[in-house]
C-alpha atoms as a PDB file:
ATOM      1  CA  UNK A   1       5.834  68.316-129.968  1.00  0.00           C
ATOM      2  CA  UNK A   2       2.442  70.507-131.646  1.00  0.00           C
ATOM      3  CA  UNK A   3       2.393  73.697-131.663  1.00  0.00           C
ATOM      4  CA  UNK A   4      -0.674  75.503-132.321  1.00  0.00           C
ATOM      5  CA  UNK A   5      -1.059  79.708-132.366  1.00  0.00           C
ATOM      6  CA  UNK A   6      -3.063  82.029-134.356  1.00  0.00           C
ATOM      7  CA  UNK A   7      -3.945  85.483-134.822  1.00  0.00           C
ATOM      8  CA  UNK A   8      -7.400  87.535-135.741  1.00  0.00           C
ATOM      9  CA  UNK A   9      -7.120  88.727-139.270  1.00  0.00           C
ATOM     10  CA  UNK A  10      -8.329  92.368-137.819  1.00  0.00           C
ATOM     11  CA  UNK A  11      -4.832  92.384-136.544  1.00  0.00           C
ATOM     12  CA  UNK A  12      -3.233  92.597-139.343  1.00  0.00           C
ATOM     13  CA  UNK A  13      -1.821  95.667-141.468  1.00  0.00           C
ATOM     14  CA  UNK A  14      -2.969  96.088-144.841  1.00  0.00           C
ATOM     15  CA  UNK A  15      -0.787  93.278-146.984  1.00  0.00           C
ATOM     16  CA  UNK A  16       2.344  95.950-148.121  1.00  0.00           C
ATOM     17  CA  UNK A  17       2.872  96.564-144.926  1.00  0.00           C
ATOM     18  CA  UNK A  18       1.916  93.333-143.564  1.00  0.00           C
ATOM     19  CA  UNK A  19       5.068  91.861-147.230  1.00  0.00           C
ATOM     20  CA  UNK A  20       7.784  94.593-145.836  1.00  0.00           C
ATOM     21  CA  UNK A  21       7.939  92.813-142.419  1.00  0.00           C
ATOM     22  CA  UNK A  22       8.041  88.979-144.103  1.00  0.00           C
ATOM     23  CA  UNK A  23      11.707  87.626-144.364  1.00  0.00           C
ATOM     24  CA  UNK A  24      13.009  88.366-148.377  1.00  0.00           C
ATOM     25  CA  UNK A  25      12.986  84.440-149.265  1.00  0.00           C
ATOM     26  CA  UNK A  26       9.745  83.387-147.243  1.00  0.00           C
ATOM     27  CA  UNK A  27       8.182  86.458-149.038  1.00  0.00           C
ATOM     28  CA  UNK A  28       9.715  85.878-152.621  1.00  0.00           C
ATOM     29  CA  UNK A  29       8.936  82.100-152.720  1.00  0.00           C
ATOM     30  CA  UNK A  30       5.250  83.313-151.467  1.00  0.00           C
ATOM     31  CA  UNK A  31       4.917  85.818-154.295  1.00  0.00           C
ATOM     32  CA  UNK A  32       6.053  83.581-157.040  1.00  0.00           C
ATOM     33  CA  UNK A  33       3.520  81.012-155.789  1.00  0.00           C
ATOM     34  CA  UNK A  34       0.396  83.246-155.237  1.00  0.00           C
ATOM     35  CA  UNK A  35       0.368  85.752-158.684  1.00  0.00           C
ATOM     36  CA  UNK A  36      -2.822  85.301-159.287  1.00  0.00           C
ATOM     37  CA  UNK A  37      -3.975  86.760-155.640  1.00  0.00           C
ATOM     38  CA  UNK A  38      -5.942  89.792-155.989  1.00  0.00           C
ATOM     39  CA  UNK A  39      -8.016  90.031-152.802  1.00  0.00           C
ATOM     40  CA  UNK A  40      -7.193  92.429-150.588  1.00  0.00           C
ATOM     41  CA  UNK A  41      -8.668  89.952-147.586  1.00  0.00           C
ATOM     42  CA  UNK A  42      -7.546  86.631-148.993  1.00  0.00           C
ATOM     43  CA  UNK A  43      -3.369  88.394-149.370  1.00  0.00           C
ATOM     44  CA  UNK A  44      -3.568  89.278-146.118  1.00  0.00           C
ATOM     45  CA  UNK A  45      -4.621  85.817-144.689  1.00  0.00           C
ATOM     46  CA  UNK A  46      -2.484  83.835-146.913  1.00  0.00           C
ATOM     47  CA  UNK A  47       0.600  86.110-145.808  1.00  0.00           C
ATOM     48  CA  UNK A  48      -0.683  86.166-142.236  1.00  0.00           C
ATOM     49  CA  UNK A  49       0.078  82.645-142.066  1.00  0.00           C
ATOM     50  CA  UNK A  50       3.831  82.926-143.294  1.00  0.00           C
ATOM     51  CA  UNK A  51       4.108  85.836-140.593  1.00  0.00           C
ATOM     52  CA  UNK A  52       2.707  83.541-137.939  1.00  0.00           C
ATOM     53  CA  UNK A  53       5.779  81.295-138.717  1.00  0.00           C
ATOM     54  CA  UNK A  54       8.063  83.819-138.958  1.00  0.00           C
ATOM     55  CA  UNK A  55       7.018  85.481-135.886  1.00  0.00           C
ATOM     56  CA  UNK A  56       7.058  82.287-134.174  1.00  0.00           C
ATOM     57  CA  UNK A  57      10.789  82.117-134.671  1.00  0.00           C
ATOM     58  CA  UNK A  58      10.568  79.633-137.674  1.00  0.00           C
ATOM     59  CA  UNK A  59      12.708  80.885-140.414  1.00  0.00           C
ATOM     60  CA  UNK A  60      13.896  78.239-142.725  1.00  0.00           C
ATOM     61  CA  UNK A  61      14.227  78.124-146.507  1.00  0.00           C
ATOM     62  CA  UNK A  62      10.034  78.586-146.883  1.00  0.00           C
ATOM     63  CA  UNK A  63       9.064  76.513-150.561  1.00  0.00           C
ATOM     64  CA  UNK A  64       6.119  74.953-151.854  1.00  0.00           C
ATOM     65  CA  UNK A  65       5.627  70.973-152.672  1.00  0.00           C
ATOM     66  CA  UNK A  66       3.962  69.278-156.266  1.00  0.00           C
ATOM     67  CA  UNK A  67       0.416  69.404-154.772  1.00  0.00           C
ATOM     68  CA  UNK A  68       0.623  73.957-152.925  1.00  0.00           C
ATOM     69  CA  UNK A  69       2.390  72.298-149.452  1.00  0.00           C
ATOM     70  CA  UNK A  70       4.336  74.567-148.203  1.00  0.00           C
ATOM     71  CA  UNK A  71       6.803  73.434-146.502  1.00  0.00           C
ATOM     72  CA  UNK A  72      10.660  74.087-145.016  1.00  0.00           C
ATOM     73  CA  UNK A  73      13.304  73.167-147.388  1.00  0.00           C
ATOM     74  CA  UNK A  74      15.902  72.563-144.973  1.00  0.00           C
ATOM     75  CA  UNK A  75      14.363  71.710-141.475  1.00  0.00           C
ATOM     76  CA  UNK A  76      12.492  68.379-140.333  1.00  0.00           C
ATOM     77  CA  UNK A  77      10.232  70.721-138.683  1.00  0.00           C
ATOM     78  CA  UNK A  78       6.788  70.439-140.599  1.00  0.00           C
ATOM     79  CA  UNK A  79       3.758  72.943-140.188  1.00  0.00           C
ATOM     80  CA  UNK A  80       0.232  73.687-141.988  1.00  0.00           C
ATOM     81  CA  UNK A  81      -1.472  76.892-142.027  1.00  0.00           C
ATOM     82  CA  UNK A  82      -5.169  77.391-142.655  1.00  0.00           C
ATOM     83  CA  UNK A  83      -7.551  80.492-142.377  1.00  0.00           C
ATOM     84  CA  UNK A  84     -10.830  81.654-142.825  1.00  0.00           C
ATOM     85  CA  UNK A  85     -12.399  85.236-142.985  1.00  0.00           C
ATOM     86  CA  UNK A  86     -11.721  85.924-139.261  1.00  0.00           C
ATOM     87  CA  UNK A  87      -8.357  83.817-138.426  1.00  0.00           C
ATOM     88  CA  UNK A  88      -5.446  82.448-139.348  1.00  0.00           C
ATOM     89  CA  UNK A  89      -4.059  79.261-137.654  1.00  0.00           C
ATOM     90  CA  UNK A  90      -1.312  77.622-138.161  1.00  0.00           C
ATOM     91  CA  UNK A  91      -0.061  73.975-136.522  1.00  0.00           C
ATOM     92  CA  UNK A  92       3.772  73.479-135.953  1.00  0.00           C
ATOM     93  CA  UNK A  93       5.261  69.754-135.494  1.00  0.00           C
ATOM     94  CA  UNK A  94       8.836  69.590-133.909  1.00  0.00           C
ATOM     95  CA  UNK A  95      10.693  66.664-133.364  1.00  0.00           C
ATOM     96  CA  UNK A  96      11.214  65.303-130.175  1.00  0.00           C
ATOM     97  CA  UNK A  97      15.341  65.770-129.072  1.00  0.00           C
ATOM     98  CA  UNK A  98      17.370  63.131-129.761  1.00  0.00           C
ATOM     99  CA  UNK A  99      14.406  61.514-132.518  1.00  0.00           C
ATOM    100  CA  UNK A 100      16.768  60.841-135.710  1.00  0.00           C
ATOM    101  CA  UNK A 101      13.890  59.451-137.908  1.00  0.00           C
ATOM    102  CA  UNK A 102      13.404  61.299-141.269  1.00  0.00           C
ATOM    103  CA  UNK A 103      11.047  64.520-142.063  1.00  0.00           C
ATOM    104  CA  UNK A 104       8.150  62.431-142.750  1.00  0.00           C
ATOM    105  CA  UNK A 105       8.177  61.405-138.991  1.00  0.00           C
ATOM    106  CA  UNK A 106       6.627  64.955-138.398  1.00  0.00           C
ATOM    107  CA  UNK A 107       3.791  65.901-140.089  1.00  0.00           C
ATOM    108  CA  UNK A 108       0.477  67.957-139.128  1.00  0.00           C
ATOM    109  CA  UNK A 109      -2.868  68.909-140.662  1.00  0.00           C
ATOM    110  CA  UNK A 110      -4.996  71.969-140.065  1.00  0.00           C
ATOM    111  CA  UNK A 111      -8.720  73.441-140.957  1.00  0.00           C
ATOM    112  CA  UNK A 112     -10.881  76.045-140.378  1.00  0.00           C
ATOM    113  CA  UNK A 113     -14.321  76.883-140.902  1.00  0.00           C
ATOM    114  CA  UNK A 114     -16.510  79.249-139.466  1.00  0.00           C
ATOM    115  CA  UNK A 115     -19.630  77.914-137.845  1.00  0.00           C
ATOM    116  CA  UNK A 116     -22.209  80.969-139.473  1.00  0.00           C
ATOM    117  CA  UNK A 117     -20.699  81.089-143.335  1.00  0.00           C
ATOM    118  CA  UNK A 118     -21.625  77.028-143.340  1.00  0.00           C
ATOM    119  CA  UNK A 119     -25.525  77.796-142.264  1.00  0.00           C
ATOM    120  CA  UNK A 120     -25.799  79.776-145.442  1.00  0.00           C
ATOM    121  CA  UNK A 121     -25.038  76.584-147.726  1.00  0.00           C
ATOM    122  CA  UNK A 122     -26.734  73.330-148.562  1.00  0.00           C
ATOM    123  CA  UNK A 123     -25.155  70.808-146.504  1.00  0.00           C
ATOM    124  CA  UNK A 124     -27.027  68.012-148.081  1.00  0.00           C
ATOM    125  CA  UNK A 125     -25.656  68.131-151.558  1.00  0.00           C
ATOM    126  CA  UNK A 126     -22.156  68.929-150.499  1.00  0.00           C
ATOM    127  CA  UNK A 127     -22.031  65.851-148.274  1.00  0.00           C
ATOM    128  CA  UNK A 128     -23.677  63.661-151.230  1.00  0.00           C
ATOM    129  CA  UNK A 129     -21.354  64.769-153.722  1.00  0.00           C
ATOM    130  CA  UNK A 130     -18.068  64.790-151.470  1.00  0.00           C
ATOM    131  CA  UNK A 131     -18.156  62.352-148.415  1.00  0.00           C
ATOM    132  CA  UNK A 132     -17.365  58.824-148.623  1.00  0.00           C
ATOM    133  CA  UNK A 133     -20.175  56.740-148.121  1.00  0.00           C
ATOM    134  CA  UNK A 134     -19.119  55.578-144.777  1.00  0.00           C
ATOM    135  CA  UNK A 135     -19.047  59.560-143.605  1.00  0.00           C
ATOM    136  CA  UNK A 136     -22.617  59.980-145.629  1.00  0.00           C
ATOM    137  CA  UNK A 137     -24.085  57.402-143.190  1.00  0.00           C
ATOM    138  CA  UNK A 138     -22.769  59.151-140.663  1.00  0.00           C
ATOM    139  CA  UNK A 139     -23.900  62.443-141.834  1.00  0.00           C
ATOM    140  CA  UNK A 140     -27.396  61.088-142.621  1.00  0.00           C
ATOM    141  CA  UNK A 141     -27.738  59.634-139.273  1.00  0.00           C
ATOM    142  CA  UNK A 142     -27.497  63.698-137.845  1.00  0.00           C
ATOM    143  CA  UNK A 143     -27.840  65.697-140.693  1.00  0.00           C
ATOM    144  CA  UNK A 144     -27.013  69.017-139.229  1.00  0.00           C
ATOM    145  CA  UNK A 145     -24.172  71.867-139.925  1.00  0.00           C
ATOM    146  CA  UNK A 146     -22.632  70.548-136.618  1.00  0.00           C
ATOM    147  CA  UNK A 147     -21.959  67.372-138.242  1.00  0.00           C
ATOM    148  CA  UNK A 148     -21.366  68.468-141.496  1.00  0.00           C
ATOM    149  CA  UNK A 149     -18.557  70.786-140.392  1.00  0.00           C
ATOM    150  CA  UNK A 150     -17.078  67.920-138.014  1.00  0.00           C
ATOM    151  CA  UNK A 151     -16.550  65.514-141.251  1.00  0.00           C
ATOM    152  CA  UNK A 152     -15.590  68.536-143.465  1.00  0.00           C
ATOM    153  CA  UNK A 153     -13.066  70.240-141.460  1.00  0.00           C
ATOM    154  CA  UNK A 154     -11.429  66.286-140.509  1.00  0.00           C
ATOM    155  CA  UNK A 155     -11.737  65.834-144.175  1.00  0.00           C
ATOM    156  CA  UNK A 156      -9.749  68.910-145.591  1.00  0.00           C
ATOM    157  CA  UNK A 157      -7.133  68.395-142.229  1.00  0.00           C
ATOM    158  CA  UNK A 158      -6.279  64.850-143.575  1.00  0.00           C
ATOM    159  CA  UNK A 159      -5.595  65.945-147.088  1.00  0.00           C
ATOM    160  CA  UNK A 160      -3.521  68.394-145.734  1.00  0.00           C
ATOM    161  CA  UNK A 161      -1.426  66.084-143.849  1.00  0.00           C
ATOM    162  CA  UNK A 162      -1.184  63.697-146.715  1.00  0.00           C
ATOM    163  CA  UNK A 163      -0.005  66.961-148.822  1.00  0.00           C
ATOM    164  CA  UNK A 164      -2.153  65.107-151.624  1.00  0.00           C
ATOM    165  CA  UNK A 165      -4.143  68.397-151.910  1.00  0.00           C
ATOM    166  CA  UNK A 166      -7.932  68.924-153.060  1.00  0.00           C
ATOM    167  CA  UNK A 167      -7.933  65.741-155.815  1.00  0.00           C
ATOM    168  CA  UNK A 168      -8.462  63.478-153.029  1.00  0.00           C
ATOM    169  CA  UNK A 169     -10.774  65.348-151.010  1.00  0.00           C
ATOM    170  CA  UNK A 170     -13.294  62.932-152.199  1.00  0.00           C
ATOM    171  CA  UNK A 171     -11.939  59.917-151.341  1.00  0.00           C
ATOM    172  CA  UNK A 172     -10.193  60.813-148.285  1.00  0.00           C
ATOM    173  CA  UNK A 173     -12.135  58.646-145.794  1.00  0.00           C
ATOM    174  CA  UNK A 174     -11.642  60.306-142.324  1.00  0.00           C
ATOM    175  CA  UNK A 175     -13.375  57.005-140.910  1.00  0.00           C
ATOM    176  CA  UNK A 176     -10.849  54.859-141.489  1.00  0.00           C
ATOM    177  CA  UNK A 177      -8.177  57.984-141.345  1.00  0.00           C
ATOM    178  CA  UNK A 178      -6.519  55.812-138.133  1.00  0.00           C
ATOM    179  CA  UNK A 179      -6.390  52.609-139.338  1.00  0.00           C
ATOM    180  CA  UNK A 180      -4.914  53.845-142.726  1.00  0.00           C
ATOM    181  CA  UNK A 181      -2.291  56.435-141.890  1.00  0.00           C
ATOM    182  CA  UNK A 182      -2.160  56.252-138.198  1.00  0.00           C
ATOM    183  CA  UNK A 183      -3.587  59.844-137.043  1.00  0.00           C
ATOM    184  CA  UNK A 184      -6.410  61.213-135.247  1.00  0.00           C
ATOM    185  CA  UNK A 185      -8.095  64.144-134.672  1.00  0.00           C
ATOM    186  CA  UNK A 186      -8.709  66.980-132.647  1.00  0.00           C
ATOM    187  CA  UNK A 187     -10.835  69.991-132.678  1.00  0.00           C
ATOM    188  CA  UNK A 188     -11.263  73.382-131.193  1.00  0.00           C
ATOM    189  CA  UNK A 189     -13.290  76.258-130.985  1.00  0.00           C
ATOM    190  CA  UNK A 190     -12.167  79.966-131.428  1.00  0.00           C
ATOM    191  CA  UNK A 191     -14.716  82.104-130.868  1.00  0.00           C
ATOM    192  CA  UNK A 192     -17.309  81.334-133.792  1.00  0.00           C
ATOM    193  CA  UNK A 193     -14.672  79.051-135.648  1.00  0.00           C
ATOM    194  CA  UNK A 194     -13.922  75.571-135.565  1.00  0.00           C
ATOM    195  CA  UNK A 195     -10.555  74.512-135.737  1.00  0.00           C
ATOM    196  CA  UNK A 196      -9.589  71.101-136.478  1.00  0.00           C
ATOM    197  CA  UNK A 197      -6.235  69.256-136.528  1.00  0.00           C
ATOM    198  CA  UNK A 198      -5.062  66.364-137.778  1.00  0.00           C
ATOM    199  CA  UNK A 199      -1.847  64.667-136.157  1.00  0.00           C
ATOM    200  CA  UNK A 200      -0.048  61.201-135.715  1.00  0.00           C
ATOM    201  CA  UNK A 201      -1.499  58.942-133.066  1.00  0.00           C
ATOM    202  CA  UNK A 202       1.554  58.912-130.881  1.00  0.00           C
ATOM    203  CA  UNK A 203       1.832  62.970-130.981  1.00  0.00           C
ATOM    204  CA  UNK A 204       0.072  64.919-128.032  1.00  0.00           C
ATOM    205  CA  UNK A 205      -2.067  67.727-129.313  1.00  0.00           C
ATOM    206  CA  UNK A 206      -1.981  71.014-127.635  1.00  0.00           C
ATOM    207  CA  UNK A 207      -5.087  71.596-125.332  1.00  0.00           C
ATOM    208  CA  UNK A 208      -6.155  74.876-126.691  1.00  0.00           C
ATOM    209  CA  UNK A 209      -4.818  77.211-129.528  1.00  0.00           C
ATOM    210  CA  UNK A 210      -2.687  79.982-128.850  1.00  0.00           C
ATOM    211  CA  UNK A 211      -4.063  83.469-130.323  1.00  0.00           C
ATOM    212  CA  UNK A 212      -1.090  85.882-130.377  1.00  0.00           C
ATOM    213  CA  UNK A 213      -1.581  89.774-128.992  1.00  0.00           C
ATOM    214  CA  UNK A 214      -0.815  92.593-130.502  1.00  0.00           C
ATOM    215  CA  UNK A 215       2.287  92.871-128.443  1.00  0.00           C
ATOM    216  CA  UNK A 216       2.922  89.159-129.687  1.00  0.00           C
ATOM    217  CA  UNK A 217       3.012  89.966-132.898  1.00  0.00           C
ATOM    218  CA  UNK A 218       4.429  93.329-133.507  1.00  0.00           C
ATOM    219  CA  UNK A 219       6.723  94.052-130.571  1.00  0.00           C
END
């Protein structure tokens, strides 16, 4: 089973308020793994995620893998969480009852973008520099943001389910992303945002995201 919620990032209390309601080890191991974050914005989206989980009812032993996946230390429930300036999303894979088949069995991949920040770049040279040249073709045969965002988002989803992390951003081929790992895609909108997910073949993706209330999240 996927599970996929969200909240708006105008939701959210400033990020000390925001750390005092995170569980002490899902905090701590966040902390220790995020020094360097000095944003104001980008704190309070990163820890937005972990409350998502938390609020969700998903409080395991919270770490972080080789390549910055979090992940749950002792559950074979796996998740990703993703955000950009607006929301946070995050996707939730349980296993079915009764499945006995090892963590790896569940495993999801999320991205965001939002659809006005990627008309103030150059598409062109991105997509030159980071597609494959199976997506370039693709991209060259509708070079618009549409279709740049489409590739990009499936493209940072996949390398997020692989947990292989940005060093294989280029060479993640989201063409062949079935054939070679056995998962598919779907996408959303929210609003301004597209939301894409990335999921095993034989998984059934939610229909639509679920953005959490107020009363959802602080009742």
């Amino acid at each position: 089973m996927i599970k996929l919620f969200g909240l708006y990032l105008n939701q959210l209390p400033d990020r000390r308020s925001l750390a005092a309601l995170l569980d002490g080890q899902m905090y701590a191991s966040w902390r220790e793994k995020h020094k360097s974050i000095r944003d104001e914005l980008a704190t309070r989206a990163s820890l937005g995620g972990v409350f998502l989980l938390q609020k969700m009812g998903y409080k395991y032993h919270f770490t972080y893998g080789e390549n910055g996946r979090p992940f749950f230390l002792d559950s074979p429930i796996d998740f990703n969480i993703t955000h950009s300036e607006q929301i946070v999303i995050c996707a939730v894979e349980i296993p079915d009852e009764g499945d006995k088949r090892d963590k790896p069995f569940c495993r999801v991949g999320v991205d965001v973008e939002n659809l006005a920040r990627i008309a103030a770049v150059r598409i062109c040279p991105l997509a030159e520099r980071w597609f494959t040249p199976a997506e370039h073709d693709i991209f060259l045969a509708d070079p618009t943001d549409a279709t740049f965002l489409r590739i990009w988002t499936r493209k940072e989803a996949l390398i997020k389910w692989t947990g292989e992390g940005l060093r294989s951003m280029r060479k993640a081929d989201t063409t062949v992303a079935e054939k070679n790992y056995g998962v598919l895609f779907r996408e959303y909108r929210v609003e301004n945002t597209l939301v894409t997910l990335c999921h095993r073949a034989d998984a059934l993706p939610p229909d639509t995201p679920h953005m959490l209330t107020n009363s959802e999240l602080f009742d």
